[in-house]
Structures are given as structure tokens and as C-alpha cells.
N, C-alpha and C. Protein backbone atom coordinates (compact mmCIF):
# COMPACT_ATOMS: atom_id res chain seq x y z
N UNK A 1 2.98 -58.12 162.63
CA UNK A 1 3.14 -59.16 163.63
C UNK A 1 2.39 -60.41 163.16
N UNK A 2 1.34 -60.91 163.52
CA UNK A 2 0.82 -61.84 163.35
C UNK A 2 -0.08 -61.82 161.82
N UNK A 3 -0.23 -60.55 161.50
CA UNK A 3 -0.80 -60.75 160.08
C UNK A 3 0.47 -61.41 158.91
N UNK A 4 1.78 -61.23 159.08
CA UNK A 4 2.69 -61.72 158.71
C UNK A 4 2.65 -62.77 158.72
N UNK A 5 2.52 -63.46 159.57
CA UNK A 5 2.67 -64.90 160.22
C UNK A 5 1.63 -65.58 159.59
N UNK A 6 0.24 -65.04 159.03
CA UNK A 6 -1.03 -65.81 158.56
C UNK A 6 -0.50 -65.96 157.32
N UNK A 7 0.52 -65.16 156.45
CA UNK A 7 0.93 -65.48 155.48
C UNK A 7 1.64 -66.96 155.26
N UNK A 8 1.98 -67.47 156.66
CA UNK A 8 2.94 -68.37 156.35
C UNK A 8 1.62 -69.70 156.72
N UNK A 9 1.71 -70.69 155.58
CA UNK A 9 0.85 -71.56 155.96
C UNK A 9 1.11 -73.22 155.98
N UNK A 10 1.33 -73.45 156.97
CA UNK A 10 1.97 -74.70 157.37
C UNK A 10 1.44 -76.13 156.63
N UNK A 11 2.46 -77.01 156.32
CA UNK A 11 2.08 -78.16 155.45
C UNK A 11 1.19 -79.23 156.46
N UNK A 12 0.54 -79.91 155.41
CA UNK A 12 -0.16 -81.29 156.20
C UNK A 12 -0.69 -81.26 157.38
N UNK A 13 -0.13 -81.87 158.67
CA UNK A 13 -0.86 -81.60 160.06
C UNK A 13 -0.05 -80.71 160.98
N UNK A 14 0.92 -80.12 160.61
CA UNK A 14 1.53 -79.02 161.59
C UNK A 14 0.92 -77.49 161.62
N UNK A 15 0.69 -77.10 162.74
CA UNK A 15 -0.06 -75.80 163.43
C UNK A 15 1.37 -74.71 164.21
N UNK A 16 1.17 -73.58 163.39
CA UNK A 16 1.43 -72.16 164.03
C UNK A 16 1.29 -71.41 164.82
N UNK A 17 1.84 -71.45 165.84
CA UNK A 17 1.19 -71.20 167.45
C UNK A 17 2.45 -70.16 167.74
N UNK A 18 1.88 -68.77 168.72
CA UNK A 18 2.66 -67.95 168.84
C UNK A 18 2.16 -68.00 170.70
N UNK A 19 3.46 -68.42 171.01
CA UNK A 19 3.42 -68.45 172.72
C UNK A 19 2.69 -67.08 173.08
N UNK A 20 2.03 -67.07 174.10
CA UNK A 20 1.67 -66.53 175.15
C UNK A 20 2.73 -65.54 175.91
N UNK A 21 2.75 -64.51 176.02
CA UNK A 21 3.73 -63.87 176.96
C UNK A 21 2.89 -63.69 178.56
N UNK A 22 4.06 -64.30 178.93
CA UNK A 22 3.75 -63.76 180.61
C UNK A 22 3.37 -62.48 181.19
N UNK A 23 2.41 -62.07 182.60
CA UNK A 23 2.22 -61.16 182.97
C UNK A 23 3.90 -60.54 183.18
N UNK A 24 3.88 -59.50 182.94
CA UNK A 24 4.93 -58.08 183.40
C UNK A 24 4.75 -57.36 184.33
N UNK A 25 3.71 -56.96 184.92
CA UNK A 25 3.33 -57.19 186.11
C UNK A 25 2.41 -57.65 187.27
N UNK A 26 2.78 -57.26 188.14
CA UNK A 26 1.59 -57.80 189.40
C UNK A 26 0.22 -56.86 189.45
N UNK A 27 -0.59 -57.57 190.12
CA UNK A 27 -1.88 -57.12 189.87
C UNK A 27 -2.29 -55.60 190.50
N UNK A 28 -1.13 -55.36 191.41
CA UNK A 28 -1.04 -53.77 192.56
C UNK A 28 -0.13 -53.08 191.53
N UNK A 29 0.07 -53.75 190.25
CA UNK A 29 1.65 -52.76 188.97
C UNK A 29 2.66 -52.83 189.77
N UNK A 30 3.43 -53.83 190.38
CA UNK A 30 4.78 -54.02 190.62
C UNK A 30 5.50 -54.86 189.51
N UNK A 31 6.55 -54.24 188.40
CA UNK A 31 6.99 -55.33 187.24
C UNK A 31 7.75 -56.22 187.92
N UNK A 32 7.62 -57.36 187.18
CA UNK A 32 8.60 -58.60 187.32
C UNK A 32 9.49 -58.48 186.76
N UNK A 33 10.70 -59.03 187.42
CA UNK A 33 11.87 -58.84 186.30
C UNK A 33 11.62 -60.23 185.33
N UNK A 34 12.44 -60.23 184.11
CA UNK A 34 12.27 -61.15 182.78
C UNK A 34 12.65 -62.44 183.49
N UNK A 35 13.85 -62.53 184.94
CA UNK A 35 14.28 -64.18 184.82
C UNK A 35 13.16 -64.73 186.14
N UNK A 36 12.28 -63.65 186.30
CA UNK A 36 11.27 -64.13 187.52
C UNK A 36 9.91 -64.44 186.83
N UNK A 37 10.10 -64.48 185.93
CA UNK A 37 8.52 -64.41 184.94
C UNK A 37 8.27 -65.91 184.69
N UNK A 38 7.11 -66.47 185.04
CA UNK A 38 6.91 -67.73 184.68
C UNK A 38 6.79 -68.18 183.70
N UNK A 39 7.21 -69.14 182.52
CA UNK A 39 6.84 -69.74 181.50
C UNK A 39 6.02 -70.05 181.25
N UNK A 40 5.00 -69.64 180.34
CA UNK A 40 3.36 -70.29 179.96
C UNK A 40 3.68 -71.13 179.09
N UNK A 41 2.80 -72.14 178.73
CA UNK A 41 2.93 -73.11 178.26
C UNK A 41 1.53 -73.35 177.60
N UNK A 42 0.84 -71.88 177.14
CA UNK A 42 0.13 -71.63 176.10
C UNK A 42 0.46 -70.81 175.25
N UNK A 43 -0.47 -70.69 173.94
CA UNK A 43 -0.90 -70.52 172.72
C UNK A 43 -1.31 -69.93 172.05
N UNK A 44 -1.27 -69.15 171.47
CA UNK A 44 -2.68 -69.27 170.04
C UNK A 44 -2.25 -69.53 168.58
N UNK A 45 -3.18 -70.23 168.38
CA UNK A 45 -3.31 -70.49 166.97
C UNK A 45 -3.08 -69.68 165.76
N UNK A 46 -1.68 -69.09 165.18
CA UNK A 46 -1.53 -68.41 164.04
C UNK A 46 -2.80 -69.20 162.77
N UNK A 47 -2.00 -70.27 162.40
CA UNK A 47 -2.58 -71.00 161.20
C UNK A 47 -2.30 -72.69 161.37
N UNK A 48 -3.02 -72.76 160.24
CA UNK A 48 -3.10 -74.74 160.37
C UNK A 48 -2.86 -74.87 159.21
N UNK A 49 -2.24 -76.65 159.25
CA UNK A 49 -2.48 -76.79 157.22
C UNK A 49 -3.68 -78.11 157.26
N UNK A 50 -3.82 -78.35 156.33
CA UNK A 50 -5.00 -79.15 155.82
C UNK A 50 -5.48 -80.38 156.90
N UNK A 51 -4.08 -81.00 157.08
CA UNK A 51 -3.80 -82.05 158.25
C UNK A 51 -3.17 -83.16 157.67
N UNK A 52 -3.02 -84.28 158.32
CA UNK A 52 -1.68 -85.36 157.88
C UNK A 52 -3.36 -86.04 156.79
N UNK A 53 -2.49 -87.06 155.58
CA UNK A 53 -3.01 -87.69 154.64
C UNK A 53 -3.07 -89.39 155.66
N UNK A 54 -4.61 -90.10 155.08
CA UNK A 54 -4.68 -91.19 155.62
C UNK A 54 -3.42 -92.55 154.60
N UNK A 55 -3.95 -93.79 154.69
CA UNK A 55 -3.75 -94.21 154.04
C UNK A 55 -4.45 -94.03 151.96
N UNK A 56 -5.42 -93.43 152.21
CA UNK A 56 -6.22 -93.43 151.01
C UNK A 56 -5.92 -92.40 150.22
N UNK A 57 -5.08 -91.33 150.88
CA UNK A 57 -4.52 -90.43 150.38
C UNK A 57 -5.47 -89.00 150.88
N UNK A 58 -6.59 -89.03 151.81
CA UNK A 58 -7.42 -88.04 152.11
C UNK A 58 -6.93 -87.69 153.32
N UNK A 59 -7.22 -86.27 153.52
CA UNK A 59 -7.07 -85.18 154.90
C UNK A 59 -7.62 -85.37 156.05
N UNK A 60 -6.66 -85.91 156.63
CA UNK A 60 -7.46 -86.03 158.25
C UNK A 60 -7.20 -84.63 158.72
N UNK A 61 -8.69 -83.88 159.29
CA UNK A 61 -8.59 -82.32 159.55
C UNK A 61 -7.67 -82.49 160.47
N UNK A 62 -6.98 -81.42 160.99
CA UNK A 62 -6.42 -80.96 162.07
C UNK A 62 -7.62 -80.68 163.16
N UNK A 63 -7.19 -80.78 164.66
CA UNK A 63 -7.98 -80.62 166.02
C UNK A 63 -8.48 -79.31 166.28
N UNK A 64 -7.56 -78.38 165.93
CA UNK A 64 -7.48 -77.01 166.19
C UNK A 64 -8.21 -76.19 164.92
N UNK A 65 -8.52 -75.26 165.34
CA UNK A 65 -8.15 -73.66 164.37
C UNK A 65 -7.58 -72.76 164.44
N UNK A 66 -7.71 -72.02 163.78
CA UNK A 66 -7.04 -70.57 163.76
C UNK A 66 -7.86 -69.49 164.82
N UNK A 67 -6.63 -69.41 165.87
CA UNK A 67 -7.82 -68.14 167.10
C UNK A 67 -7.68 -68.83 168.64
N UNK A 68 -7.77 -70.75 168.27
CA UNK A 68 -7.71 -71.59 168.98
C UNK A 68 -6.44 -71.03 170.51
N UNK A 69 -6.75 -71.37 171.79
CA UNK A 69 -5.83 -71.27 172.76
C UNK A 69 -5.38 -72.29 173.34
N UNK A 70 -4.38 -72.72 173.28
CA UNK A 70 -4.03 -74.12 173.08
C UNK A 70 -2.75 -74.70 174.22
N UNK A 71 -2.44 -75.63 174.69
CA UNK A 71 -1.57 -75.94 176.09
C UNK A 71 -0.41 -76.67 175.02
N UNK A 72 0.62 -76.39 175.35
CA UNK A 72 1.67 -76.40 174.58
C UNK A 72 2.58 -77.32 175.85
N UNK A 73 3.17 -78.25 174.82
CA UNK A 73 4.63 -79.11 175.87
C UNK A 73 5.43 -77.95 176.11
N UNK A 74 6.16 -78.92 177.28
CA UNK A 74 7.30 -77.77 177.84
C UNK A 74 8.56 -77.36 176.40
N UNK A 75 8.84 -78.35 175.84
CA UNK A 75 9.78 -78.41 174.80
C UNK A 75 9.07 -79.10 173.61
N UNK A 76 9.80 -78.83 172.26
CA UNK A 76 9.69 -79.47 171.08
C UNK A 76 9.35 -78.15 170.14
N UNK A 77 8.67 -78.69 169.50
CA UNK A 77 8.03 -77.83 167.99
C UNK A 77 9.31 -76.76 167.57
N UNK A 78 9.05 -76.43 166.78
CA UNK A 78 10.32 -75.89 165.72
C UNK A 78 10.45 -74.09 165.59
N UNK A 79 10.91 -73.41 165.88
CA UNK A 79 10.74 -72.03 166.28
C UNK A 79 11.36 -71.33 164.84
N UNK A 80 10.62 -70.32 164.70
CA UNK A 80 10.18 -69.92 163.30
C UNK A 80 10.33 -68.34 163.80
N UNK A 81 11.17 -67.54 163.28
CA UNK A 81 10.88 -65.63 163.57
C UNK A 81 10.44 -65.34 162.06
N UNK A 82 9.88 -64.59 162.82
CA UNK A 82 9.21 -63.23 161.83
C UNK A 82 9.21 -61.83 162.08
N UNK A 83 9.39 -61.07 161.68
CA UNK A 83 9.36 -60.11 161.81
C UNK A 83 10.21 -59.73 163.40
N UNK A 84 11.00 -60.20 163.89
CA UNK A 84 11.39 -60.39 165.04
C UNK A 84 10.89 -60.85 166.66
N UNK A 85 9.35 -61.39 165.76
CA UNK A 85 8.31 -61.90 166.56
C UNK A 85 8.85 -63.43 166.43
N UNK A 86 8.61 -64.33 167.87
CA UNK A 86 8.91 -65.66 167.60
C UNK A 86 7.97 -66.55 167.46
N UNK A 87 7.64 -67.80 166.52
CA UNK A 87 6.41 -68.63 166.43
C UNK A 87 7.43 -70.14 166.75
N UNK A 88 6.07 -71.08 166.85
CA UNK A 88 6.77 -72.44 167.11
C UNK A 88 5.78 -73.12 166.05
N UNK A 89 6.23 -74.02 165.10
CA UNK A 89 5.79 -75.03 164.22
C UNK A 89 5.52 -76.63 164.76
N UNK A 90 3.95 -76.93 165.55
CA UNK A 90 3.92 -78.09 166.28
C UNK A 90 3.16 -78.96 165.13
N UNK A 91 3.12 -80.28 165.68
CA UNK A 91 2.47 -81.40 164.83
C UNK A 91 1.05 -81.15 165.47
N UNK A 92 0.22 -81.53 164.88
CA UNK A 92 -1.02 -81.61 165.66
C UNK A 92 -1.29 -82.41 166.88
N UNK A 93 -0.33 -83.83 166.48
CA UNK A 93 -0.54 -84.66 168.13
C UNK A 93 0.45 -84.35 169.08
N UNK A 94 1.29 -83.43 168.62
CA UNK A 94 2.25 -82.49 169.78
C UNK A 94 1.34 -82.11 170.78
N UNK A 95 0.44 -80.89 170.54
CA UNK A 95 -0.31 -80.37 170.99
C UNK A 95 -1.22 -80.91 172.21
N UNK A 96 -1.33 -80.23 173.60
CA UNK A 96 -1.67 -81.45 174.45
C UNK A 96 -3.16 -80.94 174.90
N UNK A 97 -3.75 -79.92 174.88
CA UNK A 97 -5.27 -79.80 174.97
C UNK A 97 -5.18 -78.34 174.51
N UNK A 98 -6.91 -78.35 173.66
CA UNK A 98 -6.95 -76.83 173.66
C UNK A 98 -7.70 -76.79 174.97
N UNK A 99 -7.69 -75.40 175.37
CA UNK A 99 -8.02 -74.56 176.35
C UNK A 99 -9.45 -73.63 175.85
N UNK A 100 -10.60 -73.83 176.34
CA UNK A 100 -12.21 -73.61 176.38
C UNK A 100 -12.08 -72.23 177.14
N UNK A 101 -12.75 -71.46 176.37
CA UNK A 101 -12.38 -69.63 176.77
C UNK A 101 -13.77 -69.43 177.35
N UNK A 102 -14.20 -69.36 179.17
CA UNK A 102 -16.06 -69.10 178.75
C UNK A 102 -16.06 -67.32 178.71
């Protein structure tokens, strides 16, 4: 699954983020069915690449890391399978906040 996915390592400033799956069920174990399940619109961080080049030709880091939990737009970034697992390929300023785990 995701050790697959660390293999794949994204160019310049785009980040590897494998959505979040929704709860399946309720907190008493009643399942949800799949078209009642809410859409998350988080993250985590597969991998990063170096980050976009300035004018000078040097690496502006990327925001994120790898592990990172991250708030994802409703749409965009580029969807990538593996192993029959699905990933999304975002830009770094796609990305709209990481999310602070206490």
C-alpha cells in the first residue's frame, strides 16, 4: 500500500497525499452505507519532492512532510493508483492548511 507509493517520488513542488477514508461506522457500530459517507477533505502525506526552483535556480522547500495531515480542496490535484490504492498529486500551494495533531 503506501510503502509502494514512497517509491514514487514526486518532481519539484508537488506532494503525494493519500485521502483519508471516512468513518464506516457510527460510534454505537451502526455501518453507513458508501453514498451516506461524508467526504473528508483530508490527508496524509505519502512523499514530497525537493520543491519549485526560484529564480536563481535554488529549492524553495516544500511546506509539508512526509506523515504530515493535511486539508485538501474539494477538487483538483491529479489522481494516481497504485496498487489499486488511490493517491492525488497536489502542488504545494494547492494545499490549504496542514492540520496540528495534539
Amino acid at each position: 500500500m503506501a510503502s509502494r507509493a514512497k517509491q514514487i517520488i514526486p518532481l519539484l513542488d508537488r506532494i503525494l497525499v493519500q485521502r483519508i477514508k471516512p468513518e464506516q461506522k457510527t460510534a454505537s457500530g451502526i455501518l453507513i452505507p458508501e453514498k451516506a459517507q461524508e467526504a473528508l477533505n483530508e490527508g496524509r502525506v505519502i512523499s514530497t519532492g525537493k520543491g519549485a526552483l526560484d529564480k536563481d535556480g535554488k529549492h524553495i522547500p516544500v511546506s509539508v512532510k512526509e506523515g504530515d495531515k493535511v486539508l485538501l480542496p474539494p477538487y483538483g490535484g491529479s489522481a494516481v493508483k497504485i496498487d489499486k490504492e488511490e493517491f492525488l498529486l497536489f502542488r504545494d500551494s494547492e494545499i490549504l492548511a496542514k492540520i496540528e495533531e495534539l
